[in-house]
Protein backbone atom coordinates (compact mmCIF):
# COMPACT_ATOMS: atom_id res chain seq x y z
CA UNK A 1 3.90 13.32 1.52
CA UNK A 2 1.34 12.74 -1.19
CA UNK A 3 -0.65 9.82 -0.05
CA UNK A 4 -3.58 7.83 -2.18
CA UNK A 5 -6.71 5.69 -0.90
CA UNK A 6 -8.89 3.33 -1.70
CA UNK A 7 -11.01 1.29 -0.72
CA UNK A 8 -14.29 -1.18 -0.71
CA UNK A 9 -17.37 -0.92 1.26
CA UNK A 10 -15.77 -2.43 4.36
CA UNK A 11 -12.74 -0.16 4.23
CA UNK A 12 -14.61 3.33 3.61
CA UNK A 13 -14.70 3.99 7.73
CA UNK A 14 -11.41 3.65 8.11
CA UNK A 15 -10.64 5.92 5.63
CA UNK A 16 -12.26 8.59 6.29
CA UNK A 17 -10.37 7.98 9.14
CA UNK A 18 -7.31 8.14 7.78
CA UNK A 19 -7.55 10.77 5.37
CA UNK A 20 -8.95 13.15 8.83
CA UNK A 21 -5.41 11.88 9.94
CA UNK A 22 -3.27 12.36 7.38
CA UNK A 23 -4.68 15.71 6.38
CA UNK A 24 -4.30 16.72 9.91
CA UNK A 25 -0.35 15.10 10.53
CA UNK A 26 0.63 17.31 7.46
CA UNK A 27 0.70 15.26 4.69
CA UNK A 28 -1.62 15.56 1.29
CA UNK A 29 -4.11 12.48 1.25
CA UNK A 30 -5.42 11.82 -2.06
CA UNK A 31 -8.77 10.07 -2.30
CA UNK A 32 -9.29 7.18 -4.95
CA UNK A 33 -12.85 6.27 -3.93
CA UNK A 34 -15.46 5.47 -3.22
CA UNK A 35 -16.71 9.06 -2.51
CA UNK A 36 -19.79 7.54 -0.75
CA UNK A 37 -20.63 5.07 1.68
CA UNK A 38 -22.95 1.74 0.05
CA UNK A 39 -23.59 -1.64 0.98
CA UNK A 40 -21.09 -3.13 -1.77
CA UNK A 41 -18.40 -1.69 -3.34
CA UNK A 42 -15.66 -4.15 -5.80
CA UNK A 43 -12.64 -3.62 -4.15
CA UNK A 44 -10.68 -3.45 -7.55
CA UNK A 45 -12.24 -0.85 -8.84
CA UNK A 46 -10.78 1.84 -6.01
CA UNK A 47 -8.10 0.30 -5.30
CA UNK A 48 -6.30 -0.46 -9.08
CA UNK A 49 -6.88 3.60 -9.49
CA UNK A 50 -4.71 4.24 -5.95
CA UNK A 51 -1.95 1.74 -7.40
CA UNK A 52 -2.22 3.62 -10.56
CA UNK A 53 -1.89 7.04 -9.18
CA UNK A 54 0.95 5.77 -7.28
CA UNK A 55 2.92 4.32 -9.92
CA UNK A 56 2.51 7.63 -11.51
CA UNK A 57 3.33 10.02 -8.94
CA UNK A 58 6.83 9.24 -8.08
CA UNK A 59 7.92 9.65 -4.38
CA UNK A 60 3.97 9.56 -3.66
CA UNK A 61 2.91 5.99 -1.04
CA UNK A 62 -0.59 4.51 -1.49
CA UNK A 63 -2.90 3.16 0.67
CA UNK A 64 -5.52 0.42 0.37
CA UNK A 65 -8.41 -0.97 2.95
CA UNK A 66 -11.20 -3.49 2.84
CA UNK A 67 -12.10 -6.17 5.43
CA UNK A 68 -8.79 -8.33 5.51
CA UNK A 69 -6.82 -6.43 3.47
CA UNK A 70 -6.15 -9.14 1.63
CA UNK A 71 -7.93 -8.56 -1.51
CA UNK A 72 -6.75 -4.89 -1.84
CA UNK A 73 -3.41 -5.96 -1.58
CA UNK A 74 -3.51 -8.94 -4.56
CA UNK A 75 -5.31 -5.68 -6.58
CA UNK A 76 -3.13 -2.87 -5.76
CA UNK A 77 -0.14 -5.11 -6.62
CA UNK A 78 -0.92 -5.97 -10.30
CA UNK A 79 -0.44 -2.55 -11.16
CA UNK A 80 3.22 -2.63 -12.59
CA UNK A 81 5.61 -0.25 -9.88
CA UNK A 82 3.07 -1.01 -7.09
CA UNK A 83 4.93 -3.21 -4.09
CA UNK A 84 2.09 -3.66 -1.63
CA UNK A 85 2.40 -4.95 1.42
CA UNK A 86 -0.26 -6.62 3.92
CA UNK A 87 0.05 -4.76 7.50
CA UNK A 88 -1.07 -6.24 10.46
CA UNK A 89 1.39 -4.80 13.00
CA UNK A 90 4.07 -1.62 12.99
CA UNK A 91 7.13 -3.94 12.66
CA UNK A 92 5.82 -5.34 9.30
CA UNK A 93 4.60 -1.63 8.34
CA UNK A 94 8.14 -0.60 9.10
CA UNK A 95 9.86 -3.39 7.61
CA UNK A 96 7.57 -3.19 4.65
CA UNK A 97 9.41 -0.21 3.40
CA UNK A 98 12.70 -1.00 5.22
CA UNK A 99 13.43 -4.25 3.49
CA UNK A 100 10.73 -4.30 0.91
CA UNK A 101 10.11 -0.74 -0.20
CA UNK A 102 6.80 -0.93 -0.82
CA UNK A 103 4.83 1.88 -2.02
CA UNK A 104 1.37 1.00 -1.08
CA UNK A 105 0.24 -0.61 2.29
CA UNK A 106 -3.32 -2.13 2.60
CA UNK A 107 -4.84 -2.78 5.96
CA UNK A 108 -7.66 -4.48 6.95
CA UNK A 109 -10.59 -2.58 8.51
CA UNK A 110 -12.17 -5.24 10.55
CA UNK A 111 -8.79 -6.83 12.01
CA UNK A 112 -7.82 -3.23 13.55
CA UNK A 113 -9.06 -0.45 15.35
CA UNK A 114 -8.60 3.21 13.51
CA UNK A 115 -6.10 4.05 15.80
CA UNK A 116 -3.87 0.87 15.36
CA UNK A 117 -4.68 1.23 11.74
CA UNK A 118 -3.11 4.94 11.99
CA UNK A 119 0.01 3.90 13.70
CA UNK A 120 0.53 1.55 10.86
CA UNK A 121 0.63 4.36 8.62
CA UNK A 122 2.62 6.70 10.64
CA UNK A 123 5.39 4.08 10.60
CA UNK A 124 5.01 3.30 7.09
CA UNK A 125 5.36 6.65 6.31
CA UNK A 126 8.24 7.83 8.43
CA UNK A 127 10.49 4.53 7.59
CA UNK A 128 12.79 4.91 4.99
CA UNK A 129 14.28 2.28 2.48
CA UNK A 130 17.26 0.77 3.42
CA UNK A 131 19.54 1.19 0.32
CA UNK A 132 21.17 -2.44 1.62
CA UNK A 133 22.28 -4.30 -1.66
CA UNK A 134 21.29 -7.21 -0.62
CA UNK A 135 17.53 -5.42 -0.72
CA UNK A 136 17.84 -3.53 -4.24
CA UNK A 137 18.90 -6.93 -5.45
CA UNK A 138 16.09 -8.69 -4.74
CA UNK A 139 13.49 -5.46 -5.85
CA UNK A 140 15.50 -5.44 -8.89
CA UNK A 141 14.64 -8.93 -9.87
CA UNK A 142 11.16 -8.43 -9.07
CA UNK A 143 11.01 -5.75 -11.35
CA UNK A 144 12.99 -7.08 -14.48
CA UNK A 145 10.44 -9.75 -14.20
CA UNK A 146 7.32 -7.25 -14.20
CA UNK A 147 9.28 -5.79 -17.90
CA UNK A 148 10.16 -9.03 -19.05
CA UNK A 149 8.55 -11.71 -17.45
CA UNK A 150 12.07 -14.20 -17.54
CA UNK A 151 12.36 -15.90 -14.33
CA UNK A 152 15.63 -14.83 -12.65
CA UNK A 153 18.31 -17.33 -12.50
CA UNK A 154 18.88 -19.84 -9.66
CA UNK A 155 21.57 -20.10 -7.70
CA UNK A 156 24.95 -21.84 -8.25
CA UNK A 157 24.49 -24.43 -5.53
């Protein structure tokens, strides 16, 4: 598996980490920066160009780290394709690609410890998407709206 990281300042630990981990569990870990460690990086800057290479590598699953996650996440997911999901725990890494299939994770570097951090991505990456119906539905609307930006309809009550 082709996998992409970024990161900020905060994040650039734990992915070193992760790339040693990947690299090592077989799979091709791509890195979006930064290169170097610093006392300040702008999250957006790394982790729009791991979104990017993402939504243009199909089949390929991103990753994204800073402090809380949180910011990486809101960054990696206004690339158009990208579903990124916040993981804090294996059963949302898992369900993020059972129910969700997201394509990019993003995990905070001071909430978890590197290993915790690489069990997140071992379940991320070995979970597949469900196919359910009731799942594609709901990623299809998402994505019309990315093209089009119309609201999907509401409900019959």
């Amino acid at each position: 598996m082709r996998v992409y990281l970024g990161s900020d300042h905060a994040g650039f630990d734990l992915k070193q980490h992760l790339i040693a981990w990947l690299t090592a569990n077989g799979h091709e870990a791509v890195d979006c920066g930064p290169g170097v460690q610093a006392d300040a990086y702008d999250y957006p800057v790394f982790c729009l160009r791991a979104g990017e290479a993402v939504a243009k590598d199909p089949g390929s699953l991103g990753i994204v780290i800073g402090g809380s996650g949180n910011g990486e996440q809101i960054a990696a997911n206004k690339v158009k394709g990208i579903r990124a999901a916040l993981v804090w725990r294996e059963d949302i890494a898992a369900l993020a690609r059972e129910h969700n299939n997201a394509n990019v994770i993003s995990i905070g570097a001071r909430m978890h410890t590197d290993d915790e951090a690489a069990k997140f991505v071992e379940v991320f990456l070995a979970t597949p998407f469900s196919e359910a119906p009731r799942h594609i539905k709901r990623i299809d609307q998402m994505s019309a709206y990315e093209q089009t930006g119309e609201l999907p309809p509401l409900p019959e009550a």
